[in-house]
N, C-alpha and C. Protein backbone atom coordinates (compact mmCIF):
# COMPACT_ATOMS: atom_id res chain seq x y z
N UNK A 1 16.38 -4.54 0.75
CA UNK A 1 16.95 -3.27 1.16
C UNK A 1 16.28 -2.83 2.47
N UNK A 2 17.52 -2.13 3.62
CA UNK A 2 16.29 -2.07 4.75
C UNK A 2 16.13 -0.84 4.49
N UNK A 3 14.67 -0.56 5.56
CA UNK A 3 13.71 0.81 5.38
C UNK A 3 14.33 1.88 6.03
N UNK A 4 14.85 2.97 5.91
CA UNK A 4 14.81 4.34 6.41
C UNK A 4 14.01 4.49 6.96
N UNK A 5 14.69 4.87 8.36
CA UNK A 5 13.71 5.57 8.95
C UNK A 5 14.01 7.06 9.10
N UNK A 6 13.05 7.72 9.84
CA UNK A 6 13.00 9.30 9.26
C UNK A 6 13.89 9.53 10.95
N UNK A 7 15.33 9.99 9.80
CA UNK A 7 15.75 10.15 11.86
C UNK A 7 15.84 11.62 12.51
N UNK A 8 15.17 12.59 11.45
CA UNK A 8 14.49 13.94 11.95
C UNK A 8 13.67 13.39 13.50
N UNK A 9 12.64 12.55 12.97
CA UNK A 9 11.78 12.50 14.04
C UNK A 9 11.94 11.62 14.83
N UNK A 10 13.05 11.01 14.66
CA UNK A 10 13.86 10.28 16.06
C UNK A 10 14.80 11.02 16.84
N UNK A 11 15.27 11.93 16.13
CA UNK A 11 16.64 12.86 17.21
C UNK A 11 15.70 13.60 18.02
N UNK A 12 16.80 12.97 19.43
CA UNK A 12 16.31 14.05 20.58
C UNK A 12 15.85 15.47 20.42
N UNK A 13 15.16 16.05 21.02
CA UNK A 13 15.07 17.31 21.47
C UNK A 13 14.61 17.72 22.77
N UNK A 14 15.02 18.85 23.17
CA UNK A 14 15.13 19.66 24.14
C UNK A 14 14.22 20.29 24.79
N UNK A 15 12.93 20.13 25.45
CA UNK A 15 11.27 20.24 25.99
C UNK A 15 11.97 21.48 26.69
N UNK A 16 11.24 22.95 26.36
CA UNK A 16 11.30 23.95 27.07
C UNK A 16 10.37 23.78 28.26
N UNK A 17 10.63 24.71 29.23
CA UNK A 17 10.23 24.98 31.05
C UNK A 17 8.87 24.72 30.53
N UNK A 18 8.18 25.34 29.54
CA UNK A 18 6.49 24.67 29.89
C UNK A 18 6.34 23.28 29.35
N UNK A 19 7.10 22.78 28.66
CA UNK A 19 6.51 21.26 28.01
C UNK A 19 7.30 20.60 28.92
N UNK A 20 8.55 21.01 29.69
CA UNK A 20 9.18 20.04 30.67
C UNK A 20 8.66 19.26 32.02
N UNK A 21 7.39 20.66 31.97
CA UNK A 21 6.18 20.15 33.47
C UNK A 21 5.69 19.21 33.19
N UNK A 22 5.04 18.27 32.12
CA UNK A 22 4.53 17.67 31.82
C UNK A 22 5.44 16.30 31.23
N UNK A 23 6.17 16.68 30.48
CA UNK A 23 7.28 15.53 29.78
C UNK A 23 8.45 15.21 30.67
N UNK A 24 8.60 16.37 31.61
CA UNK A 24 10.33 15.78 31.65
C UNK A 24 11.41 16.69 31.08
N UNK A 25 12.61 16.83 31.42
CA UNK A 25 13.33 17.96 31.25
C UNK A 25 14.28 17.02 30.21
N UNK A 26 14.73 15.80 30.47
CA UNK A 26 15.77 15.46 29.73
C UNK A 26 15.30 15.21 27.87
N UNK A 27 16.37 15.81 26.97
CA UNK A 27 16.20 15.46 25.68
C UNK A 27 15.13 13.98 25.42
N UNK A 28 14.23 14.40 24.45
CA UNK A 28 13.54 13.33 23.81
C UNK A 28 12.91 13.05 22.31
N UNK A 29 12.87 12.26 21.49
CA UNK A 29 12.43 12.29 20.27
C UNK A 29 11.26 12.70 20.31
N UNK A 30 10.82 13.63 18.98
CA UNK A 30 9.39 14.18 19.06
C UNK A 30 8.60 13.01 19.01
N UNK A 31 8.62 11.83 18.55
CA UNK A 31 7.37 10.86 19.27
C UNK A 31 6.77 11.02 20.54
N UNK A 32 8.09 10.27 21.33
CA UNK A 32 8.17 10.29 22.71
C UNK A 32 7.63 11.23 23.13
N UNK A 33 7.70 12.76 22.94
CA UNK A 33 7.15 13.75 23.90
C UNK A 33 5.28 14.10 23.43
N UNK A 34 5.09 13.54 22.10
CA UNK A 34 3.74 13.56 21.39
C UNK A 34 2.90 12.37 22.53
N UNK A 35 3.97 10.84 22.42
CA UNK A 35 2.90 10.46 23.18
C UNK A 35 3.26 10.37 24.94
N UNK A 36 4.08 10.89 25.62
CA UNK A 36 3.71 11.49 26.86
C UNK A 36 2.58 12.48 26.83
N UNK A 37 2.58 13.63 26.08
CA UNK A 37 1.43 14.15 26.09
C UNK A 37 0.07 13.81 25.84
N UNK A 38 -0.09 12.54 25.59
CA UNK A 38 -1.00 12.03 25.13
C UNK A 38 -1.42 11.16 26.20
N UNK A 39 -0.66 10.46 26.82
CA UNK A 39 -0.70 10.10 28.00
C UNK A 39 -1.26 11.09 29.10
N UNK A 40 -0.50 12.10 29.40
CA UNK A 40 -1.29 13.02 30.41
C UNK A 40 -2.61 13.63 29.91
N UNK A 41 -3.16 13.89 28.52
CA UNK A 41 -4.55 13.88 28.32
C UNK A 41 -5.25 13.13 28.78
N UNK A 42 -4.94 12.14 28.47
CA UNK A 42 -6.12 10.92 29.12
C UNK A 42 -6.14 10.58 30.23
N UNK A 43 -5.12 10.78 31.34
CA UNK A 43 -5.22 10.39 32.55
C UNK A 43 -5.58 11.43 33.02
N UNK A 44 -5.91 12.90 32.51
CA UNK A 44 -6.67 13.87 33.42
C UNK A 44 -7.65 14.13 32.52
N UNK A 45 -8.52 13.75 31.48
CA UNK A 45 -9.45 13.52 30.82
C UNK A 45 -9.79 15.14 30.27
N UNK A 46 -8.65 15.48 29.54
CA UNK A 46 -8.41 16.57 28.84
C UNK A 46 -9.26 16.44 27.36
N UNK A 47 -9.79 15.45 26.68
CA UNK A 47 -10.31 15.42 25.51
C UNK A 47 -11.64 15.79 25.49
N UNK A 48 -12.10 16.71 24.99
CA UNK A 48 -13.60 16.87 24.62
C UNK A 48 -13.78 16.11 24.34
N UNK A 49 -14.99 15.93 25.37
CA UNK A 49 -16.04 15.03 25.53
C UNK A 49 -17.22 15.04 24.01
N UNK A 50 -17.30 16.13 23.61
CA UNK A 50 -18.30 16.41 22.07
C UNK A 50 -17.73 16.11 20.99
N UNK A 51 -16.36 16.81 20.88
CA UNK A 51 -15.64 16.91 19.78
C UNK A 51 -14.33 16.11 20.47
N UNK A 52 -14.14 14.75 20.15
CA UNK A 52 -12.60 14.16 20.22
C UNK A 52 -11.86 14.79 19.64
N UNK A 53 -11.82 15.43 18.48
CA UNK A 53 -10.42 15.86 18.27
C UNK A 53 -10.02 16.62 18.71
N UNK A 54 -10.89 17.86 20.08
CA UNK A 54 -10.51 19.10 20.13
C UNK A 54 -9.80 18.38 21.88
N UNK A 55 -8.88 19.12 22.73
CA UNK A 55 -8.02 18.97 23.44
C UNK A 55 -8.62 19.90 24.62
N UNK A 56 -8.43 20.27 25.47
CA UNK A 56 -9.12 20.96 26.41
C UNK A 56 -7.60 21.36 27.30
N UNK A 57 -7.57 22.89 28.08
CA UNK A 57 -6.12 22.71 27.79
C UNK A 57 -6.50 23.37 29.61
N UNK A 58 -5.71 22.58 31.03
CA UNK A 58 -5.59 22.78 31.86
C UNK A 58 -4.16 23.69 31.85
N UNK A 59 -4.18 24.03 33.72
CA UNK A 59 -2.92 25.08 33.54
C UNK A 59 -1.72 24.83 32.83
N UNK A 60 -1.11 23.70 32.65
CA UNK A 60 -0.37 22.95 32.46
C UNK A 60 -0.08 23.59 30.55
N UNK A 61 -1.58 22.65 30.49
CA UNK A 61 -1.21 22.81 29.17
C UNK A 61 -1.41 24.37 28.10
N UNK A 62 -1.99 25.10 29.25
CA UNK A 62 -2.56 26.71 28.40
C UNK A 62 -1.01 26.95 27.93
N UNK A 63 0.36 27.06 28.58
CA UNK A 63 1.40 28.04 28.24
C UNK A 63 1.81 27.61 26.57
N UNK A 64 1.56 26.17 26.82
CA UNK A 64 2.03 25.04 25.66
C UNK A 64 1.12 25.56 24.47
N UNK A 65 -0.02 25.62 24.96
CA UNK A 65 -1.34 25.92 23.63
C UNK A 65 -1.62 27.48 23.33
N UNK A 66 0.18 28.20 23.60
CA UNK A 66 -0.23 29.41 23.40
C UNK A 66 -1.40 30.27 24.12
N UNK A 67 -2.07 30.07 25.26
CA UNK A 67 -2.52 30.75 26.11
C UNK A 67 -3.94 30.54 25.35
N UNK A 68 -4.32 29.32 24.69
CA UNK A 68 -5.92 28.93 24.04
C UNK A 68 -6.50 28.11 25.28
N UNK A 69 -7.62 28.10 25.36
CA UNK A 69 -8.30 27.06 26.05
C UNK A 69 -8.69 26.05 25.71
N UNK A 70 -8.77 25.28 24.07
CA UNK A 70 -9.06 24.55 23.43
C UNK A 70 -8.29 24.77 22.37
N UNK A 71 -7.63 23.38 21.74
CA UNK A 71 -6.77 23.51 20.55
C UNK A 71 -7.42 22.08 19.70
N UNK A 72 -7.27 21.83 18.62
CA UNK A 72 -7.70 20.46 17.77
C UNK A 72 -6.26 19.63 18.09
N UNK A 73 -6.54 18.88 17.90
CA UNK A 73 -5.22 17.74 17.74
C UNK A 73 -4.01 18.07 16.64
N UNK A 74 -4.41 18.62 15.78
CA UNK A 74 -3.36 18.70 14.33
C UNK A 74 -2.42 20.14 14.58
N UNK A 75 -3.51 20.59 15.17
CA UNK A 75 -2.84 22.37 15.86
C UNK A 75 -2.20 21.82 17.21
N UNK A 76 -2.26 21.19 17.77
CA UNK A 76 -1.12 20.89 19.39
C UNK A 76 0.22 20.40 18.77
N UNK A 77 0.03 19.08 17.60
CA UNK A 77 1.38 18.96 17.33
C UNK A 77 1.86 20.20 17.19
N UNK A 78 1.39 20.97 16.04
CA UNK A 78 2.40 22.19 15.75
C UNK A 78 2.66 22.98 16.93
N UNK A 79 2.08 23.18 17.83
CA UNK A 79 2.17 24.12 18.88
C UNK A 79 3.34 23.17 19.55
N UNK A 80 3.06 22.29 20.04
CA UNK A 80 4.40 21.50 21.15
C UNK A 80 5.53 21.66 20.41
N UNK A 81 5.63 21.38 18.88
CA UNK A 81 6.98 21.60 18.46
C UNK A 81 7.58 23.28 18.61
N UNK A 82 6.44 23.82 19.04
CA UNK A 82 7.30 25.35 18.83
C UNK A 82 8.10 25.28 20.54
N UNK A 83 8.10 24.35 21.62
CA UNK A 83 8.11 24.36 22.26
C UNK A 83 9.57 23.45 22.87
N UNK A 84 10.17 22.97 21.91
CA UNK A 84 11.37 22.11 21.93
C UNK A 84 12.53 22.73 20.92
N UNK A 85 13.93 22.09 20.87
CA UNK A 85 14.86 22.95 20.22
C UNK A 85 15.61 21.86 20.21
């Protein structure tokens, strides 16, 4: 029997004006926009340096992280999804 996949988290969605600076404006599956963002962490070396899991949030990313300066990893997913439609 083949496997289901979960196609919640494959259908496109729609990156609002602050997650679009960073991702891209056109529709994308919430993977895709999890790991673009993940991508631009590391190439501007956004990860605490003490604490890996915590995120460090440049201009870019403050509007996204709710206007925090530091978010954990498990709290950004939820935050980026408030950020797509």
């Amino acid at each position: 029997m083949p496997q289901k996949t979960n196609s919640a988290f494959m259908k496109p969605v729609q990156p609002d004006a602050a997650l679009a600076a960073i991702v891209g404006d056109k529709p994308l599956p919430r993977t895709e926009i999890t790991k673009k963002i993940w991508d631009y962490i590391k190439k501007n070396g956004l990860q605490d340096t003490k604490n890996r899991r915590n995120i460090n949030a440049d201009s870019l990313l403050t509007p996204i992280f709710g206007g925090k300066k530091q978010v954990s990893m498990f709290e950004m997913t939820k935050l980026i999804a408030g950020h797509t439609s």
